[in-house]
Protein backbone atom coordinates (compact mmCIF):
# COMPACT_ATOMS: atom_id res chain seq x y z
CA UNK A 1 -45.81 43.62 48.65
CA UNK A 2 -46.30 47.14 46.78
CA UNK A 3 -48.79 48.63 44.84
CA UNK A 4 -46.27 47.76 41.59
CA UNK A 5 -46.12 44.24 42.37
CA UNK A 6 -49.96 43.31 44.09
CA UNK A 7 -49.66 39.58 43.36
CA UNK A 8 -46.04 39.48 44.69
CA UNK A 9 -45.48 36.06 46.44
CA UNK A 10 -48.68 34.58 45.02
CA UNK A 11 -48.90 31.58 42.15
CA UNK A 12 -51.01 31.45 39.09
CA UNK A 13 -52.18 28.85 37.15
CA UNK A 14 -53.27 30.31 33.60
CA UNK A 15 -54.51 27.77 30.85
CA UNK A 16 -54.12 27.79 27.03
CA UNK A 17 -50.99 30.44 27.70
CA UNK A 18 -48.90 29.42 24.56
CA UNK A 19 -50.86 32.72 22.40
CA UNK A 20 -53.51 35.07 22.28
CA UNK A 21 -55.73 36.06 25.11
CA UNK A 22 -53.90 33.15 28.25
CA UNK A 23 -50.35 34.52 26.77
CA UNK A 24 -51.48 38.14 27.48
CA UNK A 25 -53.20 37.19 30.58
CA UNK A 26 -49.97 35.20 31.76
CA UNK A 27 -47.84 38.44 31.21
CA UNK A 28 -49.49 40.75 32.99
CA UNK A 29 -50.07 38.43 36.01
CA UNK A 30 -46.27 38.15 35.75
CA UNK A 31 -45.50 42.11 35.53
CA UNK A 32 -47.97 42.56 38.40
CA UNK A 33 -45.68 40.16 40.51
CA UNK A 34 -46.96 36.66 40.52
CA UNK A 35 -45.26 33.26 39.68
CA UNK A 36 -46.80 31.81 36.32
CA UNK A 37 -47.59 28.26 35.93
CA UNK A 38 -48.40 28.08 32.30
CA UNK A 39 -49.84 25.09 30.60
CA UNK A 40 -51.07 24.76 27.03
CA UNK A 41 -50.60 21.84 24.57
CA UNK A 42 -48.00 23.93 22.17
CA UNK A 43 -44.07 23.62 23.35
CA UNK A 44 -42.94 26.81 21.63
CA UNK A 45 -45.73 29.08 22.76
CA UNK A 46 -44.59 28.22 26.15
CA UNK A 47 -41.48 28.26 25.71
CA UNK A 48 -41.86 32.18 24.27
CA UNK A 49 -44.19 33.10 27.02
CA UNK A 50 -40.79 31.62 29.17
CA UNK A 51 -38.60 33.72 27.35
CA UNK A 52 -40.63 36.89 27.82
CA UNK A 53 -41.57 36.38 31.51
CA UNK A 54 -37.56 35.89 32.66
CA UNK A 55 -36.96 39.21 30.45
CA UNK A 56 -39.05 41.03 33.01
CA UNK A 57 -37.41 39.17 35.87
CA UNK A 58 -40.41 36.98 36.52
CA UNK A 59 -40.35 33.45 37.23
CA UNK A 60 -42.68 30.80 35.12
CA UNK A 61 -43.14 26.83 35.26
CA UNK A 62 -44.03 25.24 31.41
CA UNK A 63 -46.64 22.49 31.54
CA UNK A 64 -47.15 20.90 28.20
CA UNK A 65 -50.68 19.95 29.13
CA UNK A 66 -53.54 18.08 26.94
CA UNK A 67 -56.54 19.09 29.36
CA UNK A 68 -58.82 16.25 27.68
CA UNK A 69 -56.32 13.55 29.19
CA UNK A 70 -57.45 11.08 31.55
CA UNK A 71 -55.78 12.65 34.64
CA UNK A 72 -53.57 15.14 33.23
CA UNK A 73 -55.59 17.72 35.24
CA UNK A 74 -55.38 15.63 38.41
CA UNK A 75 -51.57 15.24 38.39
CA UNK A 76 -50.93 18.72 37.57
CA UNK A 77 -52.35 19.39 41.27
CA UNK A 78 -50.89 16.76 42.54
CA UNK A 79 -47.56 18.57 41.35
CA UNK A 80 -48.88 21.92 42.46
CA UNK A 81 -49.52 20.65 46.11
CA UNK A 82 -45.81 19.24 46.44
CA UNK A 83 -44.09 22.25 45.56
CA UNK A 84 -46.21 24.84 46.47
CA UNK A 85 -48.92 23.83 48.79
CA UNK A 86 -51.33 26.34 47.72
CA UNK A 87 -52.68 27.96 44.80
CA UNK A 88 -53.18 31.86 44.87
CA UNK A 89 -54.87 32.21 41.20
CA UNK A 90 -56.28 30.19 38.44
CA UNK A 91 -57.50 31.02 35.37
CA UNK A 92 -59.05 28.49 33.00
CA UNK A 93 -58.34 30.29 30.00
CA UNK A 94 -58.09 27.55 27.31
CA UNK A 95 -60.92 26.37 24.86
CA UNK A 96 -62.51 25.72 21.51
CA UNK A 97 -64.84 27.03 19.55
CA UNK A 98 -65.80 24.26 17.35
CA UNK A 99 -67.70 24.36 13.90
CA UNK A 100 -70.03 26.92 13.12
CA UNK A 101 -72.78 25.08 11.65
CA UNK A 102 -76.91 24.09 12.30
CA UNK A 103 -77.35 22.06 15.63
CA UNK A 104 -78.70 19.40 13.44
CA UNK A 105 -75.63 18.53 11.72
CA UNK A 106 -73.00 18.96 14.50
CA UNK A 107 -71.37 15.62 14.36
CA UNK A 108 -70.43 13.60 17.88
CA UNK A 109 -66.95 14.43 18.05
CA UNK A 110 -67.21 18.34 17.49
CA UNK A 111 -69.87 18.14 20.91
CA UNK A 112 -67.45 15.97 23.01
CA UNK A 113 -64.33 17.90 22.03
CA UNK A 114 -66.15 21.43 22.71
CA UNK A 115 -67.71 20.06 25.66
CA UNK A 116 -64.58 18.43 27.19
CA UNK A 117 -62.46 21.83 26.32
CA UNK A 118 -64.94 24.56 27.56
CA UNK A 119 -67.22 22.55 30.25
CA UNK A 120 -65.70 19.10 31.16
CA UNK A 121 -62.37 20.40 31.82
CA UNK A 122 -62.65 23.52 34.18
CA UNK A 123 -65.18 21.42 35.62
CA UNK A 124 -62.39 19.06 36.62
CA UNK A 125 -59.93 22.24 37.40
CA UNK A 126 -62.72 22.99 40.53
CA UNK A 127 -62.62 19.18 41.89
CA UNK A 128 -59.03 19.15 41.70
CA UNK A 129 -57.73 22.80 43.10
CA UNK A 130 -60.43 23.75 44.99
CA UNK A 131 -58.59 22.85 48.40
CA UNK A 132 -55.32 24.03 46.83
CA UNK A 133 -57.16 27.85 46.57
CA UNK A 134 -58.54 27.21 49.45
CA UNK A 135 -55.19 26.86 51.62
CA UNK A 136 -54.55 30.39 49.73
CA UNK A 137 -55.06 33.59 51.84
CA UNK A 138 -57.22 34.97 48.79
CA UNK A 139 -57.77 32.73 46.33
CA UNK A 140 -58.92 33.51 43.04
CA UNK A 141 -60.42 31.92 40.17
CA UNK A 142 -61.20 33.29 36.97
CA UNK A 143 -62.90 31.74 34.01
CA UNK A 144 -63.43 32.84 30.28
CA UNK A 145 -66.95 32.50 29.36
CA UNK A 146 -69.03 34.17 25.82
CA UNK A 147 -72.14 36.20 25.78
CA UNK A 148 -72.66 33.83 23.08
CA UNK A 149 -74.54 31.57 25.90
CA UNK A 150 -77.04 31.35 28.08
CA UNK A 151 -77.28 35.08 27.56
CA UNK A 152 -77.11 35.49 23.78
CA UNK A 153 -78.08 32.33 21.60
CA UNK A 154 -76.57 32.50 18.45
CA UNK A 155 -77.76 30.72 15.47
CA UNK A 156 -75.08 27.76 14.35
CA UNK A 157 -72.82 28.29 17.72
CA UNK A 158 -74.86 25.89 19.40
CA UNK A 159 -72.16 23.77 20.51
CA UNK A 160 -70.19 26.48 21.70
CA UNK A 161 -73.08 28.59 22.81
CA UNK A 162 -73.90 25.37 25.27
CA UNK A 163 -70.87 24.95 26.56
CA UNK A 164 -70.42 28.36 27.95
CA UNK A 165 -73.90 28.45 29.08
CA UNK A 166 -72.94 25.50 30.96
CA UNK A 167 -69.92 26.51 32.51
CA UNK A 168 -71.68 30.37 33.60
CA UNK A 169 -73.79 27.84 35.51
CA UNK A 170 -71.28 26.10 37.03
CA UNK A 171 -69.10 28.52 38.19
CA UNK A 172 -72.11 30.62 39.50
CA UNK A 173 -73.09 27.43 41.31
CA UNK A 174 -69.37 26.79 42.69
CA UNK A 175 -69.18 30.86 43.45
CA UNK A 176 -72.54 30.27 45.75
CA UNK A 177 -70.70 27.28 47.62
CA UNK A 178 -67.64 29.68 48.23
CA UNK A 179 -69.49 32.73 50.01
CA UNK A 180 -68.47 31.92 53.42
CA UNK A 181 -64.97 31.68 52.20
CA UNK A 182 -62.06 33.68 50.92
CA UNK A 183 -62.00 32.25 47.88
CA UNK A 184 -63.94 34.11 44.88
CA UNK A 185 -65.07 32.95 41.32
CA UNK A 186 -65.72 34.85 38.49
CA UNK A 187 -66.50 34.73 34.99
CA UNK A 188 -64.91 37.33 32.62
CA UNK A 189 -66.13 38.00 29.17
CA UNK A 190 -63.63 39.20 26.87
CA UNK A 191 -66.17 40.15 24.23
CA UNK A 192 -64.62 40.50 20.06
CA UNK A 193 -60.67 39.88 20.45
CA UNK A 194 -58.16 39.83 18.01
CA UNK A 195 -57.36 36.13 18.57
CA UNK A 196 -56.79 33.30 16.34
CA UNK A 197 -60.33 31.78 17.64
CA UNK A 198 -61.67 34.98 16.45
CA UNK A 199 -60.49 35.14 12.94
CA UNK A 200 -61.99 31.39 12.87
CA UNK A 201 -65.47 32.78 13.78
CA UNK A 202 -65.63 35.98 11.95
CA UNK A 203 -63.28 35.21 8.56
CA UNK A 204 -64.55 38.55 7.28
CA UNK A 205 -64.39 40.95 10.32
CA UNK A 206 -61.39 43.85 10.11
CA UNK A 207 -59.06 42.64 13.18
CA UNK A 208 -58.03 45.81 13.66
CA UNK A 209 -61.51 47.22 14.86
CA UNK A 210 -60.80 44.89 17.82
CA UNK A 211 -58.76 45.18 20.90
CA UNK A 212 -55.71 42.98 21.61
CA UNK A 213 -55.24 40.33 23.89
CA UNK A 214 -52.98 42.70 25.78
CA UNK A 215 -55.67 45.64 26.17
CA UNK A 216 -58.26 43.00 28.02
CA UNK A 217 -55.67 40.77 30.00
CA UNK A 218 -55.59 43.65 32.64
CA UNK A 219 -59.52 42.69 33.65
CA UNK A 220 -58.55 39.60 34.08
CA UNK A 221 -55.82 40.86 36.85
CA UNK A 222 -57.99 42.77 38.46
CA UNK A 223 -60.43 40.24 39.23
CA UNK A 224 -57.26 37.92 40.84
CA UNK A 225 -56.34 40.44 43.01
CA UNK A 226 -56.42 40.09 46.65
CA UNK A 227 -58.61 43.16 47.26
CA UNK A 228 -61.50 42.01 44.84
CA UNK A 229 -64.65 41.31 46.64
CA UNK A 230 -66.86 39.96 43.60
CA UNK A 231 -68.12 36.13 43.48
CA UNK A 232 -70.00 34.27 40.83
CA UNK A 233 -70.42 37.50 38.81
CA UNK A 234 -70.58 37.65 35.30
CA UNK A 235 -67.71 40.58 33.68
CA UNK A 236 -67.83 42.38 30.59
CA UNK A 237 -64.14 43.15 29.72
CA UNK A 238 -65.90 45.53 27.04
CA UNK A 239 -68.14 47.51 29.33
């Protein structure tokens, strides 16, 4: 292992990796050495994050993954443990943002598909890898959170809003379980990105007075590396 390549020999599990923010994160885990297991629910996002990962002679498994499936979650471990036997990294990247609108009017399905994205589903990602990062030497987990939570109520993100609140909770919970362990959990927050999700929330904001997926992915690295002694800490990406 050299200072280059830190995460040599380790695999990472990054979610949502066919664009924006899991794509960048994917990349740069790749450049600094480990083997990418990518999932999101688009084919040719993968299939480009693929494309650019072999280009810098890294190696990457696709997952075309639905995370709201019944046991789509489950079986991806399942699939992990056979070939790999342990998992070095994950980082539940992937979620929704829902519909802006007053708490009073946010129908049903916009609660249970924001909640099952953002909550429900790394939720799942703990019961099912936990002994997977557990059998690594320095497992790491990583998960995207908001400030637009438990820390910062918005008006109209409610259902968002909740659902990060709820999963800072949980992973500070999980983090507490883990002390007498190697294995740390974090929460990063990327703060205003130029991402897709973004553009959705602020229609009228100038994306170039943000930074790029690529300019915050390197936090996220730093907080899967094997020397990183934080757990259940919340991390500004923007200061």
């Amino acid at each position: 292992m050299t200072d280059t390549k830190p995460l040599a020999g380790h695999v990472a599990l990054v979610t949502g990796a066919s664009r924006g923010l899991g794509y960048a994160i994917a990349l740069k885990l790749a450049e600094a050495g480990a083997e990418i297991i990518a999932t999101a629910r688009t084919q040719a996002g993968l299939e480009e994050l693929d494309d650019a990962i072999k280009a810098m002679g890294g190696k990457a498994t696709l997952v075309p993954l639905d995370l709201n499936s019944p046991d789509g979650i489950e079986k991806l471990a399942e699939a992990v443990a056979g070939r790999w036997k342990k998992l070095d990294i994950m980082v539940a990247n992937a979620g929704v943002l829902g519909n802006l609108t007053p708490a009073a009017q946010i129908p049903s399905k916009v609660w249970n598909e924001v909640l099952a994205t953002n909550l429900i589903a790394p939720a799942r990602m703990i019961r099912a890898f936990e002994g997977l990062l557990k059998a690594s030497d320095a497992g790491r987990a990583v998960f995207m959170t908001s400030g637009v939570g438990s820390r910062r109520a918005k008006a109209y993100w409610a259902a968002y809003g909740a659902s990060k609140a709820g999963l800072d909770n949980l992973v500070q919970s999980w983090a507490i379980e883990l002390t007498d362990t190697p294995l740390r959990a974090n929460l990063l927050d990327p703060g205003a990105t130029r991402t897709r999700m973004r553009a959705k929330a602020a229609p009228g904001e100038d994306p170039d007075t943000l930074p790029t997926p690529d300019e915050i992915a390197p936090k996220v690295v730093e907080l899967c590396l094997p020397s990183e002694t934080r757990n259940g800490e919340i991390v500004s990406a923007q200061g």
